[in-house]
PDB file of N, CA and C in Angstrom:
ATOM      1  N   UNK A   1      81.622 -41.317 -29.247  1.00  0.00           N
ATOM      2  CA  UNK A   1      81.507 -41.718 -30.644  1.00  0.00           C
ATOM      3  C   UNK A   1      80.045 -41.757 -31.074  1.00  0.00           C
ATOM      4  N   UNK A   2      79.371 -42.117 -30.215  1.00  0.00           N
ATOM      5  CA  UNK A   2      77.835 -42.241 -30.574  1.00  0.00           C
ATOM      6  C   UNK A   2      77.043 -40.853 -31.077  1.00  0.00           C
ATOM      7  N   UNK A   3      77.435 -39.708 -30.152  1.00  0.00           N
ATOM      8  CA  UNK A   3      77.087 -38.554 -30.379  1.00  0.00           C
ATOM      9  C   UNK A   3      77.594 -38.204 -31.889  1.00  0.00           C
ATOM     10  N   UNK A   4      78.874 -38.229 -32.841  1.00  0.00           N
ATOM     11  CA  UNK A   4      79.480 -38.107 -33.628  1.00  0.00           C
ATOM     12  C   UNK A   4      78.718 -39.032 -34.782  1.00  0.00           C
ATOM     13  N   UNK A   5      78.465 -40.251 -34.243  1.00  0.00           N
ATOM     14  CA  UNK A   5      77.184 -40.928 -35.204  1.00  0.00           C
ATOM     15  C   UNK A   5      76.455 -40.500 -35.549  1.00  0.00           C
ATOM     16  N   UNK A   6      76.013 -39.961 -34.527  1.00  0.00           N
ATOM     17  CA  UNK A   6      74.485 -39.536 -34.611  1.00  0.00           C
ATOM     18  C   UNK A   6      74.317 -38.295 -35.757  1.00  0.00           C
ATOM     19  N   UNK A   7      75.095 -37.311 -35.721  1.00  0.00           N
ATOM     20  CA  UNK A   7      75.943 -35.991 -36.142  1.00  0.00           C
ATOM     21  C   UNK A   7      75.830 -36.391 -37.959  1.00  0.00           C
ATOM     22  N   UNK A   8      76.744 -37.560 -37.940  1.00  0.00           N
ATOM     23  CA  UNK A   8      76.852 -37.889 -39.549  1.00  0.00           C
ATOM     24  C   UNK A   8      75.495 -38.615 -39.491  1.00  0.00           C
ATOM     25  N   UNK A   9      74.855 -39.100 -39.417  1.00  0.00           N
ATOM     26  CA  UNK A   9      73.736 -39.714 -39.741  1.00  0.00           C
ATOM     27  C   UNK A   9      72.592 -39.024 -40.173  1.00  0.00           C
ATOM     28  N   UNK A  10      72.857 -37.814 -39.588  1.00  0.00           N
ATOM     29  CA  UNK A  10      71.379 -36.686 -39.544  1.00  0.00           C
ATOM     30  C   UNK A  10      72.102 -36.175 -40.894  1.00  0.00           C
ATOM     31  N   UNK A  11      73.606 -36.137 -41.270  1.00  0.00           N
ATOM     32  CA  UNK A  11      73.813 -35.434 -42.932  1.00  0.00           C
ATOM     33  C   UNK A  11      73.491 -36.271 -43.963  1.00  0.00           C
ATOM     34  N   UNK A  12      73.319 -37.792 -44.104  1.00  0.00           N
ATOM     35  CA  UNK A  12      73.092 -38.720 -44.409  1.00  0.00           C
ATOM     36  C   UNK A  12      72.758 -39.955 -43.924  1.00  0.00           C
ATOM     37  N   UNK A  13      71.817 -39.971 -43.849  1.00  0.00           N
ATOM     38  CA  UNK A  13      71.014 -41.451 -43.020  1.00  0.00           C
ATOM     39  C   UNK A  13      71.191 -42.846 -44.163  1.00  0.00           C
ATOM     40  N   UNK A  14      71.721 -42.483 -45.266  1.00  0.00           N
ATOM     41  CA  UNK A  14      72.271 -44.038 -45.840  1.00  0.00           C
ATOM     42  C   UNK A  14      73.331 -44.146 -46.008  1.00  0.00           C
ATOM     43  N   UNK A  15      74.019 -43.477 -45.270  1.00  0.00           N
ATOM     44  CA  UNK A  15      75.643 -43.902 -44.953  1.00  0.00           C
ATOM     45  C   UNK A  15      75.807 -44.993 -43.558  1.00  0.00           C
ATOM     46  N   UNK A  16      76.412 -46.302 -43.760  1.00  0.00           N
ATOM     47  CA  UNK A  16      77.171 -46.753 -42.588  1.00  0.00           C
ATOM     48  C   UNK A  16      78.403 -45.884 -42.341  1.00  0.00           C
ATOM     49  N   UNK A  17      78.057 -45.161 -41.037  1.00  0.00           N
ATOM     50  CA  UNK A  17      79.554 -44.535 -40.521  1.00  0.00           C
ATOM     51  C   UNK A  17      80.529 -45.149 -40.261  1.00  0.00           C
ATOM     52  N   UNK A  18      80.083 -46.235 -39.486  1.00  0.00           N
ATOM     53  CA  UNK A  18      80.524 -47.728 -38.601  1.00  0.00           C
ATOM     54  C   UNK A  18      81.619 -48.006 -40.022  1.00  0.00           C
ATOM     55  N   UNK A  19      81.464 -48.370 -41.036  1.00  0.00           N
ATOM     56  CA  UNK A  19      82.063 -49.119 -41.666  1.00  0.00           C
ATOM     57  C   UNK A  19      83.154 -48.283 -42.822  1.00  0.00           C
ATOM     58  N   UNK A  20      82.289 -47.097 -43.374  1.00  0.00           N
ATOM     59  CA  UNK A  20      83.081 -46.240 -44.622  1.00  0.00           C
ATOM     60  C   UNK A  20      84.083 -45.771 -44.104  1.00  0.00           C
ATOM     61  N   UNK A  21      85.364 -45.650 -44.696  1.00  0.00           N
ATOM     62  CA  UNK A  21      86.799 -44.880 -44.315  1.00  0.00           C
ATOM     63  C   UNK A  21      87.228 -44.479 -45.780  1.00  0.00           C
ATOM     64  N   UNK A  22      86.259 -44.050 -46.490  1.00  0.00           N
ATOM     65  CA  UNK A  22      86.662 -43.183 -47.813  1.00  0.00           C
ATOM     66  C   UNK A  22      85.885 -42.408 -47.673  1.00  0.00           C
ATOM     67  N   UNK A  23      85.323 -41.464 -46.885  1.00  0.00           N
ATOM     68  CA  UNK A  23      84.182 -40.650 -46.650  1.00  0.00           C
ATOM     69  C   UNK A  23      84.460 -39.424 -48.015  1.00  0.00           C
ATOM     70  N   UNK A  24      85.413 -38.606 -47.655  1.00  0.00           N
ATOM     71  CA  UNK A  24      85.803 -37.600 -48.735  1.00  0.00           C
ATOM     72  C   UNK A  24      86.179 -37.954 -50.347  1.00  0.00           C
ATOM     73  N   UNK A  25      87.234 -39.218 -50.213  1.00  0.00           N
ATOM     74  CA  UNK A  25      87.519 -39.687 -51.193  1.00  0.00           C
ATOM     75  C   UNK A  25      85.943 -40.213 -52.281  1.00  0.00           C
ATOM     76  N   UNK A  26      85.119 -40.713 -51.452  1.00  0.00           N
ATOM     77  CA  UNK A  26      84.467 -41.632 -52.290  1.00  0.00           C
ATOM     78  C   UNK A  26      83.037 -39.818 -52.649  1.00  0.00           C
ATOM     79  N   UNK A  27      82.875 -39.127 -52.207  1.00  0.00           N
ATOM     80  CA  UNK A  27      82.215 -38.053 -52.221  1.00  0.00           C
ATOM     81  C   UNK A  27      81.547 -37.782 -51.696  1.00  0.00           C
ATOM     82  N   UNK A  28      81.167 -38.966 -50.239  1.00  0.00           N
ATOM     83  CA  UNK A  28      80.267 -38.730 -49.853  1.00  0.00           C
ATOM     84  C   UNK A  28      80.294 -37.284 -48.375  1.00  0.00           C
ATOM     85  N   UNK A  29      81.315 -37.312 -48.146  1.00  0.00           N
ATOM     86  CA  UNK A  29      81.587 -35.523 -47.510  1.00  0.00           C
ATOM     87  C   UNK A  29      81.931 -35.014 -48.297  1.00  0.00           C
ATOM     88  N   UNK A  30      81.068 -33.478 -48.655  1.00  0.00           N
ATOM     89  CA  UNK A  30      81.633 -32.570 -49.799  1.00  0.00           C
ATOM     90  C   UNK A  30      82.235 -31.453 -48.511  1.00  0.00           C
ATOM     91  N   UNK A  31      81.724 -30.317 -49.201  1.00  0.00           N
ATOM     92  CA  UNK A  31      82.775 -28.841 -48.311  1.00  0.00           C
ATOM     93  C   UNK A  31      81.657 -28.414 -47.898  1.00  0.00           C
ATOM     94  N   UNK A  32      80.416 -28.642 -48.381  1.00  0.00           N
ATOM     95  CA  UNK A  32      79.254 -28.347 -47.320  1.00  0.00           C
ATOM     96  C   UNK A  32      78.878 -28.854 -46.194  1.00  0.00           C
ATOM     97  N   UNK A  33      78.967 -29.996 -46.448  1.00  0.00           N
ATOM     98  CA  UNK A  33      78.731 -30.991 -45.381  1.00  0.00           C
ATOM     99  C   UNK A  33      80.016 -30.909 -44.568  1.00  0.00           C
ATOM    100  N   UNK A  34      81.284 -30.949 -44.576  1.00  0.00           N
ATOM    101  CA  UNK A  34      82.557 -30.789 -44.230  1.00  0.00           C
ATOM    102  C   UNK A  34      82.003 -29.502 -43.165  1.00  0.00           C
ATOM    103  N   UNK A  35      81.599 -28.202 -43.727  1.00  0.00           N
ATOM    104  CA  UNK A  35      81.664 -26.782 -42.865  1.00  0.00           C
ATOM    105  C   UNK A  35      80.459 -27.232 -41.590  1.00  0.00           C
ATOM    106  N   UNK A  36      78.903 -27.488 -42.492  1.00  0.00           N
ATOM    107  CA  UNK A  36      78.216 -28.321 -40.976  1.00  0.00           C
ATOM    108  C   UNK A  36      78.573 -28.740 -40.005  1.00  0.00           C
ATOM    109  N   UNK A  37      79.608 -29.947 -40.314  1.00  0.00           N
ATOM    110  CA  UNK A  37      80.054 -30.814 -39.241  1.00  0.00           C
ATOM    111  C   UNK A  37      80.701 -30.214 -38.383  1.00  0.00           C
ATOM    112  N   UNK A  38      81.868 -29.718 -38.671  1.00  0.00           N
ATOM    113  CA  UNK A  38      82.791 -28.652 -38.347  1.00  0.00           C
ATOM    114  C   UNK A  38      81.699 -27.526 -37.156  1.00  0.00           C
ATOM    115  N   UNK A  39      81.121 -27.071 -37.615  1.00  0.00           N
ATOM    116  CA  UNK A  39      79.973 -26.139 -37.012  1.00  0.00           C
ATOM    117  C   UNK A  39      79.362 -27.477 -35.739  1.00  0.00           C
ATOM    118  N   UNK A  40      78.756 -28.287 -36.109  1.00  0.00           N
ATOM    119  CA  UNK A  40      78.242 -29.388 -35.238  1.00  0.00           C
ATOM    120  C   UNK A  40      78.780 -29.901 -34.355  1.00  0.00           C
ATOM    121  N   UNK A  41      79.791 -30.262 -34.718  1.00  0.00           N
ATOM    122  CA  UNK A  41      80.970 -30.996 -33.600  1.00  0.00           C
ATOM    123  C   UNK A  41      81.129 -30.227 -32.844  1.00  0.00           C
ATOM    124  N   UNK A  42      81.799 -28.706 -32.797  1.00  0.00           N
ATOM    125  CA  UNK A  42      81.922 -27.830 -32.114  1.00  0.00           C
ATOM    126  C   UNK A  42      81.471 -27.329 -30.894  1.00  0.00           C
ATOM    127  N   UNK A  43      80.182 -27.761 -31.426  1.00  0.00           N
ATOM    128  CA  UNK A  43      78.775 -27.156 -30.580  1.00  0.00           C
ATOM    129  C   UNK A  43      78.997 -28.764 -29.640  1.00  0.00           C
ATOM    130  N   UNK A  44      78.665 -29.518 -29.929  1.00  0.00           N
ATOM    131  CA  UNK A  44      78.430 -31.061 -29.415  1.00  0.00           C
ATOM    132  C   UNK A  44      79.890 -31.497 -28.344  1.00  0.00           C
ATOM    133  N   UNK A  45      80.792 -30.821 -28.497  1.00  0.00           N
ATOM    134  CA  UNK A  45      81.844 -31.793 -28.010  1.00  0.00           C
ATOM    135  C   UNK A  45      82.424 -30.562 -27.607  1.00  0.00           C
ATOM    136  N   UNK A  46      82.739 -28.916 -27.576  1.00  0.00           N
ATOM    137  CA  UNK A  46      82.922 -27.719 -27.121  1.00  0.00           C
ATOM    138  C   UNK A  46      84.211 -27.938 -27.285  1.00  0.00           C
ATOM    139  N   UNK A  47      84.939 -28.095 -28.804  1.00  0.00           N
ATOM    140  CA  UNK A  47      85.983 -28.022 -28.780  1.00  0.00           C
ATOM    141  C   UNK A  47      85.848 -26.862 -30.090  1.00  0.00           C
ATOM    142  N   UNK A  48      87.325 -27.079 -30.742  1.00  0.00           N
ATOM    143  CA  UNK A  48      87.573 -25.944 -32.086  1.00  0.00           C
ATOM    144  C   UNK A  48      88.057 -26.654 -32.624  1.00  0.00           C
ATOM    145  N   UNK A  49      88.023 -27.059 -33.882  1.00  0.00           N
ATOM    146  CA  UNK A  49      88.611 -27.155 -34.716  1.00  0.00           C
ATOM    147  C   UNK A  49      89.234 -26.552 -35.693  1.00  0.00           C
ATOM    148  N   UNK A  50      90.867 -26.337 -35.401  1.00  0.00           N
ATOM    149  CA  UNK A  50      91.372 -25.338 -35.912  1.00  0.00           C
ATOM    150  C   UNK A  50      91.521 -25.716 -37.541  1.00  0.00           C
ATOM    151  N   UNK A  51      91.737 -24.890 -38.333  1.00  0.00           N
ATOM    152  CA  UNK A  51      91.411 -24.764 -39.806  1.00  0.00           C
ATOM    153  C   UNK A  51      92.914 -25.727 -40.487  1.00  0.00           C
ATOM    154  N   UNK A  52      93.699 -26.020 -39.556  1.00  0.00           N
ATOM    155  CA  UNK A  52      95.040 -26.792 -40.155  1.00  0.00           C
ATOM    156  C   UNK A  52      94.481 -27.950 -39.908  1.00  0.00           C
ATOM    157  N   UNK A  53      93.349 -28.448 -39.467  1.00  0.00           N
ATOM    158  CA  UNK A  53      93.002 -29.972 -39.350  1.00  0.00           C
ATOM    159  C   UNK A  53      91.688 -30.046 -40.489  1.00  0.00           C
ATOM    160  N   UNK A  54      91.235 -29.358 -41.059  1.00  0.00           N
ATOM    161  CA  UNK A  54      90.207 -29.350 -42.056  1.00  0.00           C
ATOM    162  C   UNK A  54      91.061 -29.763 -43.152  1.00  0.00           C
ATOM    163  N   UNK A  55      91.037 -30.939 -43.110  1.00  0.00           N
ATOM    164  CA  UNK A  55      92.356 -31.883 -44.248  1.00  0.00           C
ATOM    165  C   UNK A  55      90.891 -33.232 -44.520  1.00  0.00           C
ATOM    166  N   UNK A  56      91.228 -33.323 -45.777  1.00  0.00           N
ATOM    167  CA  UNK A  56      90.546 -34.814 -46.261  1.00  0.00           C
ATOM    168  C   UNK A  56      91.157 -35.951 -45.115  1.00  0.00           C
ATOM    169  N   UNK A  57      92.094 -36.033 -44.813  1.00  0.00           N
ATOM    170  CA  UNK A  57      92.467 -36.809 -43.660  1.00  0.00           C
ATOM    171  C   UNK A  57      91.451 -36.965 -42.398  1.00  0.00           C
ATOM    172  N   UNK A  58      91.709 -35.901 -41.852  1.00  0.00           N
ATOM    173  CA  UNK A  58      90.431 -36.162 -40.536  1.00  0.00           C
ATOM    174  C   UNK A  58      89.163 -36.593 -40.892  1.00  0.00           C
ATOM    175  N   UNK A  59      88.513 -35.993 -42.013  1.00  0.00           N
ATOM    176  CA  UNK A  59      87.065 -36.666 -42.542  1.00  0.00           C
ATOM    177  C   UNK A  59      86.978 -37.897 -43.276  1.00  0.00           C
ATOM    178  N   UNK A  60      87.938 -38.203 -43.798  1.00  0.00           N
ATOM    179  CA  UNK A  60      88.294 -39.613 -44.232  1.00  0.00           C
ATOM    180  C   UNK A  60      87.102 -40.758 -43.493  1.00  0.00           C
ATOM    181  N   UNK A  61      87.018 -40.969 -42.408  1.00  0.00           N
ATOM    182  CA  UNK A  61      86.076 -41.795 -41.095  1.00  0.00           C
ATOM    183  C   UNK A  61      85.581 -40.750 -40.329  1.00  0.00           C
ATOM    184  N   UNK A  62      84.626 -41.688 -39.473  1.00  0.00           N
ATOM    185  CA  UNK A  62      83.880 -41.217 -38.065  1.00  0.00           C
ATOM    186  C   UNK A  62      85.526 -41.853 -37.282  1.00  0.00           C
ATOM    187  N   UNK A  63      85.809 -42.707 -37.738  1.00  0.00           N
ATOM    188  CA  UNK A  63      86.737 -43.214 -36.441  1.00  0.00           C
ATOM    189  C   UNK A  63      88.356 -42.413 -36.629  1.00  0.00           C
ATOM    190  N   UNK A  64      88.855 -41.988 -38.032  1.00  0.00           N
ATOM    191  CA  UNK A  64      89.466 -40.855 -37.994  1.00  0.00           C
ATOM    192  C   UNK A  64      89.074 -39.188 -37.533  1.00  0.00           C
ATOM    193  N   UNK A  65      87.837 -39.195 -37.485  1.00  0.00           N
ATOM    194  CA  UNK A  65      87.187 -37.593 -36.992  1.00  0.00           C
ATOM    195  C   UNK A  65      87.293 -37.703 -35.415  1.00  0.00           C
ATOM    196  N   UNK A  66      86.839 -38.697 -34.853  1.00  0.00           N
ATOM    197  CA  UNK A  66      86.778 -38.574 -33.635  1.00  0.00           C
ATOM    198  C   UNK A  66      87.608 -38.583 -32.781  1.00  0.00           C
ATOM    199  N   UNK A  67      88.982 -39.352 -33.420  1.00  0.00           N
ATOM    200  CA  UNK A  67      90.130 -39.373 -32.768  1.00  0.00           C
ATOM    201  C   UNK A  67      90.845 -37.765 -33.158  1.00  0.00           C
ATOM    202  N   UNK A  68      90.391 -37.100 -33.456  1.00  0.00           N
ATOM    203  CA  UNK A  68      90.906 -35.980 -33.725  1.00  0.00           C
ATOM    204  C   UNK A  68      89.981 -35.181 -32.724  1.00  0.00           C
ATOM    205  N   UNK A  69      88.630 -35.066 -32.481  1.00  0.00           N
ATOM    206  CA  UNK A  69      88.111 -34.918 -31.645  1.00  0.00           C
ATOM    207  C   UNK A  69      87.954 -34.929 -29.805  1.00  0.00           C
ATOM    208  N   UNK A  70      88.813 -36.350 -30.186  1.00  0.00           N
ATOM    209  CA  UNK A  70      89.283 -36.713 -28.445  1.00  0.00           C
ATOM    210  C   UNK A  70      90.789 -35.434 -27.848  1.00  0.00           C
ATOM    211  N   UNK A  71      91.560 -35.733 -29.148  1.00  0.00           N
ATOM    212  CA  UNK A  71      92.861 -35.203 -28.985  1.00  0.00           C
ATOM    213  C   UNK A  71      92.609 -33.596 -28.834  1.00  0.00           C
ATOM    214  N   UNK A  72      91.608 -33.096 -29.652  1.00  0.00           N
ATOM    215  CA  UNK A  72      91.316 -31.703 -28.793  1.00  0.00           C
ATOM    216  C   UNK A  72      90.795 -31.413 -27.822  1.00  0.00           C
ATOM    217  N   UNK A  73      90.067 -32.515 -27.566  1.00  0.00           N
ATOM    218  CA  UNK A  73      89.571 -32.158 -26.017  1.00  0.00           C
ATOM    219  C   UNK A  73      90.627 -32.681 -24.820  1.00  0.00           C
ATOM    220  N   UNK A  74      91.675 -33.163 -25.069  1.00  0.00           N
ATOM    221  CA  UNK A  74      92.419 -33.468 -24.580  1.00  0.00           C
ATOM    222  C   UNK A  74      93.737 -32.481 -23.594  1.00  0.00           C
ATOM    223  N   UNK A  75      93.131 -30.678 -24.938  1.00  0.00           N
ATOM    224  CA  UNK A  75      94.435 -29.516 -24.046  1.00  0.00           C
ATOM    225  C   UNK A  75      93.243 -29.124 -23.098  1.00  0.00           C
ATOM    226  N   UNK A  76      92.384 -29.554 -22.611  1.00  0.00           N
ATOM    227  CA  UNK A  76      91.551 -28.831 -21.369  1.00  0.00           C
ATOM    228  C   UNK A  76      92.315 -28.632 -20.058  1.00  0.00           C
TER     229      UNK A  76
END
């Protein structure tokens, strides 16, 4: 999770990750920042994120992203 902090923090350093769970809703992930991450995570955690999980849902939180994160690294 820390690594995934770290990740959103470098797209915005005045966001609490720790705490927001309206990330998309409230605007603060747009589709730019959305494709970065997507690109970032990837690299950071050597998974894929397949394009049926690029839903306002998963970006919603760090603590909804990451649990989506675990669960792909999970078909190893």
């Amino acid at each position: 999770m820390e690594t995934l902090l770290e990740i959103l923090s470098e797209l915005h350093p005045d966001v609490d990750f720790t705490k927001e769970e309206r990330l998309v809703e409230r605007g603060i992930l747009g589709s730019f920042d959305i494709v970065m991450l997507v690109t970032r995570i990837e690299e950071a955690f050597d998974v894929v994120i397949p394009a049926r999980l690029i839903t306002p849902e998963t970006f919603r939180s760090a603590d909804a992203l990451y649990a989506v994160i675990e669960s792909l690294g999970e078909d190893d």
